[in-house]
PDB file of N, CA and C in Angstrom:
ATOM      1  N   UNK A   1     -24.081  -7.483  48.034  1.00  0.00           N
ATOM      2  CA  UNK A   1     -22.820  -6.808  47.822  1.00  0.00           C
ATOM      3  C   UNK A   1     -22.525  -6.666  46.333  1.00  0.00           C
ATOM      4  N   UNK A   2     -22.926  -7.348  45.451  1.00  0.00           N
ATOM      5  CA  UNK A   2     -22.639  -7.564  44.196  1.00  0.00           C
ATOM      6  C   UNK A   2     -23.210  -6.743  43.570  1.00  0.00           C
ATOM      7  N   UNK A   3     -24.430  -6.336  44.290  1.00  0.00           N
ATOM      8  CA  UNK A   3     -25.280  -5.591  43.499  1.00  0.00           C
ATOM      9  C   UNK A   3     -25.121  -3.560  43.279  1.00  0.00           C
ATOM     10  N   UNK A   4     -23.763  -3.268  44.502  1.00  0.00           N
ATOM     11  CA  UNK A   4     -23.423  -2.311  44.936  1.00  0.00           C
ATOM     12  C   UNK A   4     -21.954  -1.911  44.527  1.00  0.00           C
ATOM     13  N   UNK A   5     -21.599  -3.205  43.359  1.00  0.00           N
ATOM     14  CA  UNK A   5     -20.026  -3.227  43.628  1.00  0.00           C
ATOM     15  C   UNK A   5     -20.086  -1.835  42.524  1.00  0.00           C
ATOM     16  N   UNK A   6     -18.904  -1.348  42.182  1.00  0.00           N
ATOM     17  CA  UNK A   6     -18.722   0.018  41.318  1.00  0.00           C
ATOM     18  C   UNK A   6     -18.046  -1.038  39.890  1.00  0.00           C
ATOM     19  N   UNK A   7     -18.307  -0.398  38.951  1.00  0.00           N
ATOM     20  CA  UNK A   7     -17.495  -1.114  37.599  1.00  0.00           C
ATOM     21  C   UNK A   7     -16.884  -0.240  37.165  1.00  0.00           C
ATOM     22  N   UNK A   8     -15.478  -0.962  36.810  1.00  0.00           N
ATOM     23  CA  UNK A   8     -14.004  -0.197  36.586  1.00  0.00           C
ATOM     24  C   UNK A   8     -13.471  -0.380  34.688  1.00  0.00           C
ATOM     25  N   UNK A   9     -12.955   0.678  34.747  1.00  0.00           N
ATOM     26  CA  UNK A   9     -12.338   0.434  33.416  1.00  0.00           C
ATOM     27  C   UNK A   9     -10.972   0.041  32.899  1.00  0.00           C
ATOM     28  N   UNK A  10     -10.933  -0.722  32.129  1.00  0.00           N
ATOM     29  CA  UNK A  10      -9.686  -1.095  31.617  1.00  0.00           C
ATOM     30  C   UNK A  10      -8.698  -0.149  31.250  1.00  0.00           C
ATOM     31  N   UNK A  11      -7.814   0.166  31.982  1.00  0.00           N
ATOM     32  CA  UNK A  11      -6.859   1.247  31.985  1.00  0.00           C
ATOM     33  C   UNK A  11      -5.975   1.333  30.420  1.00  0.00           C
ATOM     34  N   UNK A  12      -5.697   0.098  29.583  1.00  0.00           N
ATOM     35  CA  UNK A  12      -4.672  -0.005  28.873  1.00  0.00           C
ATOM     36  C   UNK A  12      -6.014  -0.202  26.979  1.00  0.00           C
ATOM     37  N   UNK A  13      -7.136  -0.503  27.804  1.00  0.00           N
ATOM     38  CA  UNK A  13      -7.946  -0.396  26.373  1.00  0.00           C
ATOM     39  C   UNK A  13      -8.834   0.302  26.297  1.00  0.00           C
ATOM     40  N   UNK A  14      -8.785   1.578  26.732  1.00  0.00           N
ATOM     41  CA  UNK A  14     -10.361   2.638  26.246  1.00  0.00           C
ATOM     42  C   UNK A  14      -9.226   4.022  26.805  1.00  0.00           C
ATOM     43  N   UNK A  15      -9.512   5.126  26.058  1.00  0.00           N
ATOM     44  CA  UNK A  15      -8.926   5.855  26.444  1.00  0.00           C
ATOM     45  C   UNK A  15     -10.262   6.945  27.165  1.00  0.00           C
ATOM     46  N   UNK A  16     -10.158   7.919  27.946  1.00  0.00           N
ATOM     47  CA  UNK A  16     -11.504   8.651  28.391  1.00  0.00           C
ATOM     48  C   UNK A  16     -10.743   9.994  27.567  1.00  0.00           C
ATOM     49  N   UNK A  17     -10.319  10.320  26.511  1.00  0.00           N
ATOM     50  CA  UNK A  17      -9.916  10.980  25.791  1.00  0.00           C
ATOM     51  C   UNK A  17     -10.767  11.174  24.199  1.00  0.00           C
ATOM     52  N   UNK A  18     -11.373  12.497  24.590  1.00  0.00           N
ATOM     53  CA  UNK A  18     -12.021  12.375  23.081  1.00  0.00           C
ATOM     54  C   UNK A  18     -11.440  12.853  21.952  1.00  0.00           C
ATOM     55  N   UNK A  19     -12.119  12.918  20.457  1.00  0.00           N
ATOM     56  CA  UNK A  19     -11.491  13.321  19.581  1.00  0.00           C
ATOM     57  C   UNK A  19     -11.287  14.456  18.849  1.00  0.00           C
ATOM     58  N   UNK A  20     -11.997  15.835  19.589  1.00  0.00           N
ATOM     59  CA  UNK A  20     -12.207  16.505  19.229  1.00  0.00           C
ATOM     60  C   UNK A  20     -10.723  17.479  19.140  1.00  0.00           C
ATOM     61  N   UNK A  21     -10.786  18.554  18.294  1.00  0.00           N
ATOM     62  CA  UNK A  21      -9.409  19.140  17.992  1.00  0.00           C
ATOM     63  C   UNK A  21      -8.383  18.514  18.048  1.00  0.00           C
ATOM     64  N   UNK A  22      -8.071  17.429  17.522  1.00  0.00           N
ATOM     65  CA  UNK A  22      -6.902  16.656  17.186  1.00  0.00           C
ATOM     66  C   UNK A  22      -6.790  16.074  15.694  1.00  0.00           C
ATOM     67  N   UNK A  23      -5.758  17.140  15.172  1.00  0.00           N
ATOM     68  CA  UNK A  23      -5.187  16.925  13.649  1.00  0.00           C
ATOM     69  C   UNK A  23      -4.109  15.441  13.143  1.00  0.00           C
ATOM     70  N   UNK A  24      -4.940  14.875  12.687  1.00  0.00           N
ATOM     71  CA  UNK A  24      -4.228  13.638  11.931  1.00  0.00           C
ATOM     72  C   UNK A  24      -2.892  13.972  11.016  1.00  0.00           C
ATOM     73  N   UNK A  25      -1.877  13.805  11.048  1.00  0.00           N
ATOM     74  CA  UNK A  25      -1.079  13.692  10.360  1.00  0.00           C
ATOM     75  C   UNK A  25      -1.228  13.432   8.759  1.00  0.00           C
ATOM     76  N   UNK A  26      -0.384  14.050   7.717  1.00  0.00           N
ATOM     77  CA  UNK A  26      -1.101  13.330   6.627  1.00  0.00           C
ATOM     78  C   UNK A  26      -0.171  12.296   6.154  1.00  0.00           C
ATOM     79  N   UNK A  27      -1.037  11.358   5.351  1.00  0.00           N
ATOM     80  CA  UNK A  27      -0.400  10.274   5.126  1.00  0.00           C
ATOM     81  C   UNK A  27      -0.544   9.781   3.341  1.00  0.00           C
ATOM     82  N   UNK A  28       0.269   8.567   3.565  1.00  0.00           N
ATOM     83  CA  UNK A  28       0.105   8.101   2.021  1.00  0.00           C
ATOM     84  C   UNK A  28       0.320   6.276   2.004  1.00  0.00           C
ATOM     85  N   UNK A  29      -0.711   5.979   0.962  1.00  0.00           N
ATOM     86  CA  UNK A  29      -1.079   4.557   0.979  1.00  0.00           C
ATOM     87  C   UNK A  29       0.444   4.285   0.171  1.00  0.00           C
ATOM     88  N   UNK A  30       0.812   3.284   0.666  1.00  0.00           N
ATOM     89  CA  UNK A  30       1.842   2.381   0.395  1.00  0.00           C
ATOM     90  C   UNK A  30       1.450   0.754  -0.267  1.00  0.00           C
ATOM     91  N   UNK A  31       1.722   0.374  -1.286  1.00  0.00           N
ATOM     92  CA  UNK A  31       1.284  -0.849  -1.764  1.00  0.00           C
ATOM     93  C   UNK A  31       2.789  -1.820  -2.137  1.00  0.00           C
ATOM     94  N   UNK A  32       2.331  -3.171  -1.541  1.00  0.00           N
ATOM     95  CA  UNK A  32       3.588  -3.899  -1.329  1.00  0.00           C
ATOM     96  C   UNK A  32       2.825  -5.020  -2.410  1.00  0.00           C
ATOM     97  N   UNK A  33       3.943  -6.041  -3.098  1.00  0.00           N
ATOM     98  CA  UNK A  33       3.238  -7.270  -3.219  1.00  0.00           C
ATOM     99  C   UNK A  33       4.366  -7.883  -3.156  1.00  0.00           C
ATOM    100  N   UNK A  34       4.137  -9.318  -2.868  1.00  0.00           N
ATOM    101  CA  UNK A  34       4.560 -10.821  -2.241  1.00  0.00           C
ATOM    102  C   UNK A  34       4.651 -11.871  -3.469  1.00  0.00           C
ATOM    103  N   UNK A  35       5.636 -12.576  -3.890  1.00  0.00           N
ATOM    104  CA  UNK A  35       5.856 -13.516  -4.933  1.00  0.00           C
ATOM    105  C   UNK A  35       4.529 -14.170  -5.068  1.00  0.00           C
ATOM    106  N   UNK A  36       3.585 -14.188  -4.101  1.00  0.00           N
ATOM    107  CA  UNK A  36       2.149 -14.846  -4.368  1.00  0.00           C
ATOM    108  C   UNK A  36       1.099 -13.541  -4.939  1.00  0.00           C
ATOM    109  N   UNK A  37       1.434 -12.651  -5.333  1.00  0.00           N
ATOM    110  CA  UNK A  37       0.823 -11.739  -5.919  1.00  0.00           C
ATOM    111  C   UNK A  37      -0.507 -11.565  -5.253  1.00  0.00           C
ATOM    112  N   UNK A  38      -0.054 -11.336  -4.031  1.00  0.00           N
ATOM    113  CA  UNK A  38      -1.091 -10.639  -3.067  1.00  0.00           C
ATOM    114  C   UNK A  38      -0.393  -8.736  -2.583  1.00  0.00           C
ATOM    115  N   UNK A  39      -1.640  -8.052  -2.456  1.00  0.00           N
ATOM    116  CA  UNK A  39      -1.286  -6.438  -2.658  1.00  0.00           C
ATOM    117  C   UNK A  39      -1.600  -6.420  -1.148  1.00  0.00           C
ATOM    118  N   UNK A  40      -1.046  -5.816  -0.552  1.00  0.00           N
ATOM    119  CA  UNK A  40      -1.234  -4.876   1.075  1.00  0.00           C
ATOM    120  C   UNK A  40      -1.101  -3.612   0.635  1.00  0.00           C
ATOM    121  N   UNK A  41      -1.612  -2.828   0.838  1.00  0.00           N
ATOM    122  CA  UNK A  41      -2.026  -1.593   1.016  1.00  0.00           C
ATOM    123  C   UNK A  41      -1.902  -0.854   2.393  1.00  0.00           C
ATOM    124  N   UNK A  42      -0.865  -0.513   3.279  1.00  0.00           N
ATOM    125  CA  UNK A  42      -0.365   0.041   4.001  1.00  0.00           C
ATOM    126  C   UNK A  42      -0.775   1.726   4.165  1.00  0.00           C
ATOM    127  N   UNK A  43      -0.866   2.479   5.213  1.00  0.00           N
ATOM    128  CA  UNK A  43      -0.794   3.787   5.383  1.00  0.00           C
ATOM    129  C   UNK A  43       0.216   3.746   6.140  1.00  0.00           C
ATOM    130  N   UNK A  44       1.149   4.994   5.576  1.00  0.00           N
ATOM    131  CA  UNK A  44       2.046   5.538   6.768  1.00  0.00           C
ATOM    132  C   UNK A  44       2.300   6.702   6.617  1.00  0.00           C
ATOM    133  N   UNK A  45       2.501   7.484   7.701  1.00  0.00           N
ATOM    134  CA  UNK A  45       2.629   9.251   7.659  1.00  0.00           C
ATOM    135  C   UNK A  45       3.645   9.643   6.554  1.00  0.00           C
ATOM    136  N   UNK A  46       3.570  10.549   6.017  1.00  0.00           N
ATOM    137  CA  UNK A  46       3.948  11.520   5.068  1.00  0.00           C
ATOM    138  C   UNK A  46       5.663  11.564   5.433  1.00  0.00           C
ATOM    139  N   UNK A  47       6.085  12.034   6.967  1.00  0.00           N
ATOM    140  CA  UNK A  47       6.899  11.956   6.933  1.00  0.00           C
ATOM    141  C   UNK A  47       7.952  10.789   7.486  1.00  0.00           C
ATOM    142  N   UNK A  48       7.247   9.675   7.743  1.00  0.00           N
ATOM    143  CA  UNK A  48       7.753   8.440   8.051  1.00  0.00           C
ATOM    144  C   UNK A  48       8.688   8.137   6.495  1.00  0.00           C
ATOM    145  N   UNK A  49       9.368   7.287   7.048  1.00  0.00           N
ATOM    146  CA  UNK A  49      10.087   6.818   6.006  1.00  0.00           C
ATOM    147  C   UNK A  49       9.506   5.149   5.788  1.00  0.00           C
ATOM    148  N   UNK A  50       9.409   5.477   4.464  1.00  0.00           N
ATOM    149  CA  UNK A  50       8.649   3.506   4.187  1.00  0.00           C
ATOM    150  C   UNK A  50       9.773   2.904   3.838  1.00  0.00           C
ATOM    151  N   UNK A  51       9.414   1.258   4.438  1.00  0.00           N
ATOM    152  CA  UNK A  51      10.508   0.469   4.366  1.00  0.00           C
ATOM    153  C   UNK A  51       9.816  -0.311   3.321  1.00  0.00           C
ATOM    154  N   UNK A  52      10.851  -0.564   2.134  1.00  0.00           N
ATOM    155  CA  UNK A  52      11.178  -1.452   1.478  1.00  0.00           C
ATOM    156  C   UNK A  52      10.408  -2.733   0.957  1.00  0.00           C
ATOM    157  N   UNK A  53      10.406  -3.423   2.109  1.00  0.00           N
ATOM    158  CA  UNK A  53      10.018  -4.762   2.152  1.00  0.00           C
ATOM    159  C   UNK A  53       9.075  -4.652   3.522  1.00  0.00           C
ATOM    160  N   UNK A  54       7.751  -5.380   3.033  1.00  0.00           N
ATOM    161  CA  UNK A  54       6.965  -5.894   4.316  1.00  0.00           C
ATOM    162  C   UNK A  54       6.782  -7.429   4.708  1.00  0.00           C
ATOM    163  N   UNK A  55       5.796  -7.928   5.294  1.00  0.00           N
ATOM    164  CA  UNK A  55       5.904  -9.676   5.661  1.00  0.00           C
ATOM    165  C   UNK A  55       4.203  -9.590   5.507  1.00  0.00           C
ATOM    166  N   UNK A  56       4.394 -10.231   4.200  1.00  0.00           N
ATOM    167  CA  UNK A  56       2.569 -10.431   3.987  1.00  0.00           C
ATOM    168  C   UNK A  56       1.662 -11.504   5.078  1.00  0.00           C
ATOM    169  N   UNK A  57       0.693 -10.889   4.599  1.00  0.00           N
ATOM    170  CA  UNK A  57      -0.355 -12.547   5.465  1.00  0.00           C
ATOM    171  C   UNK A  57      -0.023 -13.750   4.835  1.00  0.00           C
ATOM    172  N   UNK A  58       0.720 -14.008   3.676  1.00  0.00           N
ATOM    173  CA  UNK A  58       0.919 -15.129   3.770  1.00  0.00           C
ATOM    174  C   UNK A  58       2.392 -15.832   4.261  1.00  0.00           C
ATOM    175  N   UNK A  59       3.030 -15.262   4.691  1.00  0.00           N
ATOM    176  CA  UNK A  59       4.549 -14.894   5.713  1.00  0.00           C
ATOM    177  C   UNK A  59       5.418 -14.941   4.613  1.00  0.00           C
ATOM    178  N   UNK A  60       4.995 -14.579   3.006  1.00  0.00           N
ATOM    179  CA  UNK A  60       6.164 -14.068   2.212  1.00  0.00           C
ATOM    180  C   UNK A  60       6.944 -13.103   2.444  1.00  0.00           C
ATOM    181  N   UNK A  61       7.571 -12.302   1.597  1.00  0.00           N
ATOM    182  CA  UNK A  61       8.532 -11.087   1.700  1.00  0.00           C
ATOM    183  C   UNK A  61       7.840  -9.778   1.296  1.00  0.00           C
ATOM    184  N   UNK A  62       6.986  -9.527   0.967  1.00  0.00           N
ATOM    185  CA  UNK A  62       6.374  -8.389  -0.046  1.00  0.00           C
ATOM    186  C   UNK A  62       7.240  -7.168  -0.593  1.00  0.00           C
ATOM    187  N   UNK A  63       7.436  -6.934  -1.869  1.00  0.00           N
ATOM    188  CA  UNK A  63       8.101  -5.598  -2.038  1.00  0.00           C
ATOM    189  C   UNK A  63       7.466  -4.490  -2.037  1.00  0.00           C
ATOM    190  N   UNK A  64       7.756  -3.575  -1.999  1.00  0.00           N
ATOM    191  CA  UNK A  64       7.063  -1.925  -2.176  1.00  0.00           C
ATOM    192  C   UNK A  64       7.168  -1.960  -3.431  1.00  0.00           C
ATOM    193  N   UNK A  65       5.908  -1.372  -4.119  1.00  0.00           N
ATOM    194  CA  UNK A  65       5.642  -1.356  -6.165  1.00  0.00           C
ATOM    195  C   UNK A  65       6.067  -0.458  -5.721  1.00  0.00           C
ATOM    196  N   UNK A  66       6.657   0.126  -7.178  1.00  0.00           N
ATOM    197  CA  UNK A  66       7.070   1.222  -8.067  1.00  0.00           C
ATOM    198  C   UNK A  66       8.454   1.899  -7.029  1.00  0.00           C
ATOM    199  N   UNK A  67       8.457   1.455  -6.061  1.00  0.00           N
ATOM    200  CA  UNK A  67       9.784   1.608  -4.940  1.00  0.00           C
ATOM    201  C   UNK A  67      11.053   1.039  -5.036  1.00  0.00           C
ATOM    202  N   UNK A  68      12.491   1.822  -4.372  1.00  0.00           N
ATOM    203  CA  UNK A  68      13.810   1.072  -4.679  1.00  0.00           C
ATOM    204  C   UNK A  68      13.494  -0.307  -4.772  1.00  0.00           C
ATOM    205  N   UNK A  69      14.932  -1.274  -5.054  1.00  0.00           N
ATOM    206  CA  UNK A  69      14.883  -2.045  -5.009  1.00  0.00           C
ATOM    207  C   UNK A  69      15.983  -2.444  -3.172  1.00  0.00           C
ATOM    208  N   UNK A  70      15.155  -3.265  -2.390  1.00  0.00           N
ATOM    209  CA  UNK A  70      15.516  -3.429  -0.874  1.00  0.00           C
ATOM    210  C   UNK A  70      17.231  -3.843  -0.964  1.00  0.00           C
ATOM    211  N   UNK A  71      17.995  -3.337  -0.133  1.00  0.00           N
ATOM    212  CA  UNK A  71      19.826  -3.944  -0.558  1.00  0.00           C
ATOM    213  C   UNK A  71      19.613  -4.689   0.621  1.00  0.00           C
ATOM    214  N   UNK A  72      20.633  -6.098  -0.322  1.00  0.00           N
ATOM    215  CA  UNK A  72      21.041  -6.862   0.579  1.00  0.00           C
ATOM    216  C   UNK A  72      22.023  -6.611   1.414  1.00  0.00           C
ATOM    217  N   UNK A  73      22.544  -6.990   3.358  1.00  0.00           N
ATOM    218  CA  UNK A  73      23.162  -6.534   3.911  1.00  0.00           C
ATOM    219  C   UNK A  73      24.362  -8.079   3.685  1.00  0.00           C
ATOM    220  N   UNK A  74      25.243  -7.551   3.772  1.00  0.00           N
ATOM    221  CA  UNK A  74      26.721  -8.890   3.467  1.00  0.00           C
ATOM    222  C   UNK A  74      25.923  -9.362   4.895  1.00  0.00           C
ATOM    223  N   UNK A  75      26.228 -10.565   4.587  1.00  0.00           N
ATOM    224  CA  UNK A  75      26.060 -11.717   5.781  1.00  0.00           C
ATOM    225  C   UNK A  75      27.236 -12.250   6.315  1.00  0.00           C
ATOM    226  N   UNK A  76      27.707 -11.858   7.405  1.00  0.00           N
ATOM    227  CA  UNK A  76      28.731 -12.271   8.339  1.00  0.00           C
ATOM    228  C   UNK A  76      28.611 -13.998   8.177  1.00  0.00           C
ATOM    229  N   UNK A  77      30.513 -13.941   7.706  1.00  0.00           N
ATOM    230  CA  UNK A  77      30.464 -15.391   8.138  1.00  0.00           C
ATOM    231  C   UNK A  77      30.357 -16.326  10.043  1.00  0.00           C
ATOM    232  N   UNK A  78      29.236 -17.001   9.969  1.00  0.00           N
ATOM    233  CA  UNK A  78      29.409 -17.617  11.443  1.00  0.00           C
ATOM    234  C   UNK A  78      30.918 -18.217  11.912  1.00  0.00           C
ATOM    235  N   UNK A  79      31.299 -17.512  13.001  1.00  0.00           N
ATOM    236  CA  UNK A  79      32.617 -18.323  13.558  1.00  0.00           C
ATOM    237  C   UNK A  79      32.434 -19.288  14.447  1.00  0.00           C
ATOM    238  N   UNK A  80      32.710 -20.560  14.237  1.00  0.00           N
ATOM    239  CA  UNK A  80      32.367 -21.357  15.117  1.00  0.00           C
ATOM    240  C   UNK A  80      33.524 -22.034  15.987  1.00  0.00           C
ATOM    241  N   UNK A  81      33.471 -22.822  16.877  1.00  0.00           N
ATOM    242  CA  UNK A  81      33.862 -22.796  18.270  1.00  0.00           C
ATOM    243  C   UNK A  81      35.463 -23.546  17.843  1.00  0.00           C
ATOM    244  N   UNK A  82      35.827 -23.810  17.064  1.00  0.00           N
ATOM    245  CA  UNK A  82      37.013 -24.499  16.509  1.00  0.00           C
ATOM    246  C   UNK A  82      37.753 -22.972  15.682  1.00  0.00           C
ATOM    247  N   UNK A  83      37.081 -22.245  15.213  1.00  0.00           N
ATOM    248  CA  UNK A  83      37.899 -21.007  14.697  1.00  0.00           C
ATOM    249  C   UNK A  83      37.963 -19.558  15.930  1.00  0.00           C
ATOM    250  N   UNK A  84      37.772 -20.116  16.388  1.00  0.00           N
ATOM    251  CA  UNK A  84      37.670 -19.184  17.558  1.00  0.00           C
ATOM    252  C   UNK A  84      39.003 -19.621  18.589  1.00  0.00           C
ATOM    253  N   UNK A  85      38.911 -21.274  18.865  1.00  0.00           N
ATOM    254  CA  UNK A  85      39.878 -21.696  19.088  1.00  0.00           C
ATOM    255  C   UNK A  85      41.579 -21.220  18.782  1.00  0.00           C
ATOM    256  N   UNK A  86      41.433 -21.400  17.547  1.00  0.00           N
ATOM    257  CA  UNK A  86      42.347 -21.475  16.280  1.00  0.00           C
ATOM    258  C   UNK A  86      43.002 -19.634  16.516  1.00  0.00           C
ATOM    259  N   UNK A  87      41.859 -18.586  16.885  1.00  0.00           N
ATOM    260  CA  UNK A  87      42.836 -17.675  17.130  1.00  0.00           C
ATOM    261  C   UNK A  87      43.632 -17.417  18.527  1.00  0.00           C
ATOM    262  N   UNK A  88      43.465 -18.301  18.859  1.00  0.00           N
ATOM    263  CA  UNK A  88      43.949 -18.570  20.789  1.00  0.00           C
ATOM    264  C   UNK A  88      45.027 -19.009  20.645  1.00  0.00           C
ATOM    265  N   UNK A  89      45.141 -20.092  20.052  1.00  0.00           N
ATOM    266  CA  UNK A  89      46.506 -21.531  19.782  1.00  0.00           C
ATOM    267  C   UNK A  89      46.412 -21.950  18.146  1.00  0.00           C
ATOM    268  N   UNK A  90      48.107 -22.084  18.329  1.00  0.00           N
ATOM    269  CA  UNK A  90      48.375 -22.801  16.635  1.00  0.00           C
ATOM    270  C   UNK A  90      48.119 -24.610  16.732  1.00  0.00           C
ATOM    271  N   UNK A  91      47.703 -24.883  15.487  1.00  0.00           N
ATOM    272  CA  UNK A  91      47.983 -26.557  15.642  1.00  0.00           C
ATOM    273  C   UNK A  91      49.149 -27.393  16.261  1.00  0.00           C
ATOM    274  N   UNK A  92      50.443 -26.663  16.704  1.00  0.00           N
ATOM    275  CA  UNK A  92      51.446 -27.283  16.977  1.00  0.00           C
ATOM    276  C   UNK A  92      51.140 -27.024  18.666  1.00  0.00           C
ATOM    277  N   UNK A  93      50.527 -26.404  19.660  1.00  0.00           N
ATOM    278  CA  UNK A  93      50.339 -25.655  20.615  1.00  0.00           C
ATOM    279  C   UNK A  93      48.929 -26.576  20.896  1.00  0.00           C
ATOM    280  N   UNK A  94      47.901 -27.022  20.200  1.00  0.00           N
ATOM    281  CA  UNK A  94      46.962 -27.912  20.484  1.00  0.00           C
ATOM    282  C   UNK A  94      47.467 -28.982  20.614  1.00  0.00           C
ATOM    283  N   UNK A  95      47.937 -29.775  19.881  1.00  0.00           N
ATOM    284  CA  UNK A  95      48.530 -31.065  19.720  1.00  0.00           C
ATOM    285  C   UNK A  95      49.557 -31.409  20.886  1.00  0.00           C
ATOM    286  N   UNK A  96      50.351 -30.532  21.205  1.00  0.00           N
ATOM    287  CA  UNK A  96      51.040 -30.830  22.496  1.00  0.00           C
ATOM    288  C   UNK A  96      50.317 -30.894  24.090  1.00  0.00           C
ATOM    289  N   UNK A  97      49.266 -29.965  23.839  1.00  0.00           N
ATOM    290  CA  UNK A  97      48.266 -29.974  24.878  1.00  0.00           C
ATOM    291  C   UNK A  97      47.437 -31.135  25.040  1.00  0.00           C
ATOM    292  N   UNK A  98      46.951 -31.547  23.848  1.00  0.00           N
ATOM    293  CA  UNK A  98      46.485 -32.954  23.838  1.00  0.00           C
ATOM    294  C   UNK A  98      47.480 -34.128  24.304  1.00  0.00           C
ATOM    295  N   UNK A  99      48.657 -34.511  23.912  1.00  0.00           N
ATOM    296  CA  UNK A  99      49.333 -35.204  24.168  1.00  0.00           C
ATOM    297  C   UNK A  99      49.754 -35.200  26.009  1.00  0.00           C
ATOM    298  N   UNK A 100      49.640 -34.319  26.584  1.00  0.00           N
ATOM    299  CA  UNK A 100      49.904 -33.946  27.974  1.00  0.00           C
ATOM    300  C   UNK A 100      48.615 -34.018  28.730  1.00  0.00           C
ATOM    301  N   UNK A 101      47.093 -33.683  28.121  1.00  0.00           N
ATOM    302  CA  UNK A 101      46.250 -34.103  28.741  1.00  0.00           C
ATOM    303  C   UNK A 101      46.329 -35.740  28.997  1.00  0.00           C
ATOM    304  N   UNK A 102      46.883 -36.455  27.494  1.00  0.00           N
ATOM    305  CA  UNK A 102      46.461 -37.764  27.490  1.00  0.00           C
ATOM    306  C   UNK A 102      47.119 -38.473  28.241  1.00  0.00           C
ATOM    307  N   UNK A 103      48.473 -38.123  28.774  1.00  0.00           N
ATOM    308  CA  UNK A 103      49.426 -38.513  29.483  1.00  0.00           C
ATOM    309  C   UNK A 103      48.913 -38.558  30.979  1.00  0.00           C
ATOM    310  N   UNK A 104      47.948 -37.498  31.530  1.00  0.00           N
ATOM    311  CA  UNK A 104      47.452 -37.611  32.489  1.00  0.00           C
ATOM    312  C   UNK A 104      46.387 -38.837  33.136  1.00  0.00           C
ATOM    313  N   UNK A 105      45.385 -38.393  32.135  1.00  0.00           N
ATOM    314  CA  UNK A 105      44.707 -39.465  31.769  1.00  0.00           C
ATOM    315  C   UNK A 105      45.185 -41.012  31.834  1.00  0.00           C
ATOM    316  N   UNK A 106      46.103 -41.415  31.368  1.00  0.00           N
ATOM    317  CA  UNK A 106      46.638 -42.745  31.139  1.00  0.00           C
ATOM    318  C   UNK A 106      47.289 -42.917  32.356  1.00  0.00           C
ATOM    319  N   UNK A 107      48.052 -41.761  33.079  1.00  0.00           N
ATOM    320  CA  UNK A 107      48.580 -41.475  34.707  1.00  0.00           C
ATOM    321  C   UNK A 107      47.875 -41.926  35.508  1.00  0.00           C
ATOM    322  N   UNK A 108      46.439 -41.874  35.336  1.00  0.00           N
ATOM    323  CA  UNK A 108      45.375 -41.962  36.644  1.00  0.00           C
ATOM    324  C   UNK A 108      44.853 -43.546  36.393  1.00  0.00           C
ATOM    325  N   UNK A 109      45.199 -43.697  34.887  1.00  0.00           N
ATOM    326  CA  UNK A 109      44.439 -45.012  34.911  1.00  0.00           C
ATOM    327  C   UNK A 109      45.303 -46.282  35.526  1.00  0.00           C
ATOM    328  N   UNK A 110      46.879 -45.501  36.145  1.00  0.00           N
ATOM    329  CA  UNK A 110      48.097 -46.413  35.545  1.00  0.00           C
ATOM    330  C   UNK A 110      48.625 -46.853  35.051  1.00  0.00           C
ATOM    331  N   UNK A 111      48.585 -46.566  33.737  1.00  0.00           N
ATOM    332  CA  UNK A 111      49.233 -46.878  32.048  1.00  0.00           C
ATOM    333  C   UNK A 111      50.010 -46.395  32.095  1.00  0.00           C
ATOM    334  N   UNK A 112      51.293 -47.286  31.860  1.00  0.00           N
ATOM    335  CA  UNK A 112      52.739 -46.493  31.186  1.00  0.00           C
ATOM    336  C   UNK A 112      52.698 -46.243  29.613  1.00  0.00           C
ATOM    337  N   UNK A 113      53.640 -44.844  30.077  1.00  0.00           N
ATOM    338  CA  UNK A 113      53.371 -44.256  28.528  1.00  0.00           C
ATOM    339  C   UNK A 113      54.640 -43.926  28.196  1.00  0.00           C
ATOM    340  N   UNK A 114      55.254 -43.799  26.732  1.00  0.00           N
ATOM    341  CA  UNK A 114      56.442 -43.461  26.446  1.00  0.00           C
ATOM    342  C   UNK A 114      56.402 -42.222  25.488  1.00  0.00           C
ATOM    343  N   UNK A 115      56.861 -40.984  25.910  1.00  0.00           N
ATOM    344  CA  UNK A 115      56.310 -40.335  25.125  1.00  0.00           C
ATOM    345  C   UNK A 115      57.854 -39.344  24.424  1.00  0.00           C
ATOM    346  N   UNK A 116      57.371 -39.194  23.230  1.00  0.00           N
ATOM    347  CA  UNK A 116      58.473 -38.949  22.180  1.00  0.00           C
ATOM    348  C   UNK A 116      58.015 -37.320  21.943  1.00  0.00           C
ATOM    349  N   UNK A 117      59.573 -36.531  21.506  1.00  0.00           N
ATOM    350  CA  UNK A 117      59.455 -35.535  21.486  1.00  0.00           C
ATOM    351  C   UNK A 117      59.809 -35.212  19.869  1.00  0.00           C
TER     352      UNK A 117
END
């Protein structure tokens, strides 16, 4: 049976498409370098737009020679889970909530509590 089986092709790596009459786009070498003064040499089509900054083989930043200089984007301050809070309820509106949780709390344990306003 093995000897009869049919052999199949990899659908996603060989194309059965040849190359004939098909015009390449034109392009232009792009050269980046990386604070370790290593050069990449990039192609990209003519009318692509080149970015800026690449990520060398050595996982630096690389810039594009003789190209703008890349803008930094403002960096959002992180809001974290207490200022987020804070636009929900004022400190006078927490603090009473706390005091009424704790009252519960001390309720269940059977603790008398005296509580001042």
């Amino acid at each position: 049976m093995a000897e009869r089986s049919l052999r199949g092709t990899n659908l996603s790596a060989l194309s059965m498409e040849s190359d004939e009459n098909v015009v390449l786009s034109e392009r232009r070498i792009s050269r980046y370098q990386c604070p370790n003064q290593h050069i990449s040499e990039l192609p990209f089509s003519v009318e692509a737009d080149v970015p800026p900054v690449w990520e060398c083989r050595c996982g630096q930043t690389a810039k594009l020679i003789d190209g703008p200089e890349p803008v930094e984007k403002p960096t959002k301050a992180a809001r974290t889970h207490w200022d987020m809070l804070l636009e929900r309820r004022s400190i006078g509106e927490l603090e009473e909530l706390l005091a009424e949780r704790l009252d519960l709390l001390r309720a269940a344990r059977g603790e008398v509590t005296q509580r001042t306003a």
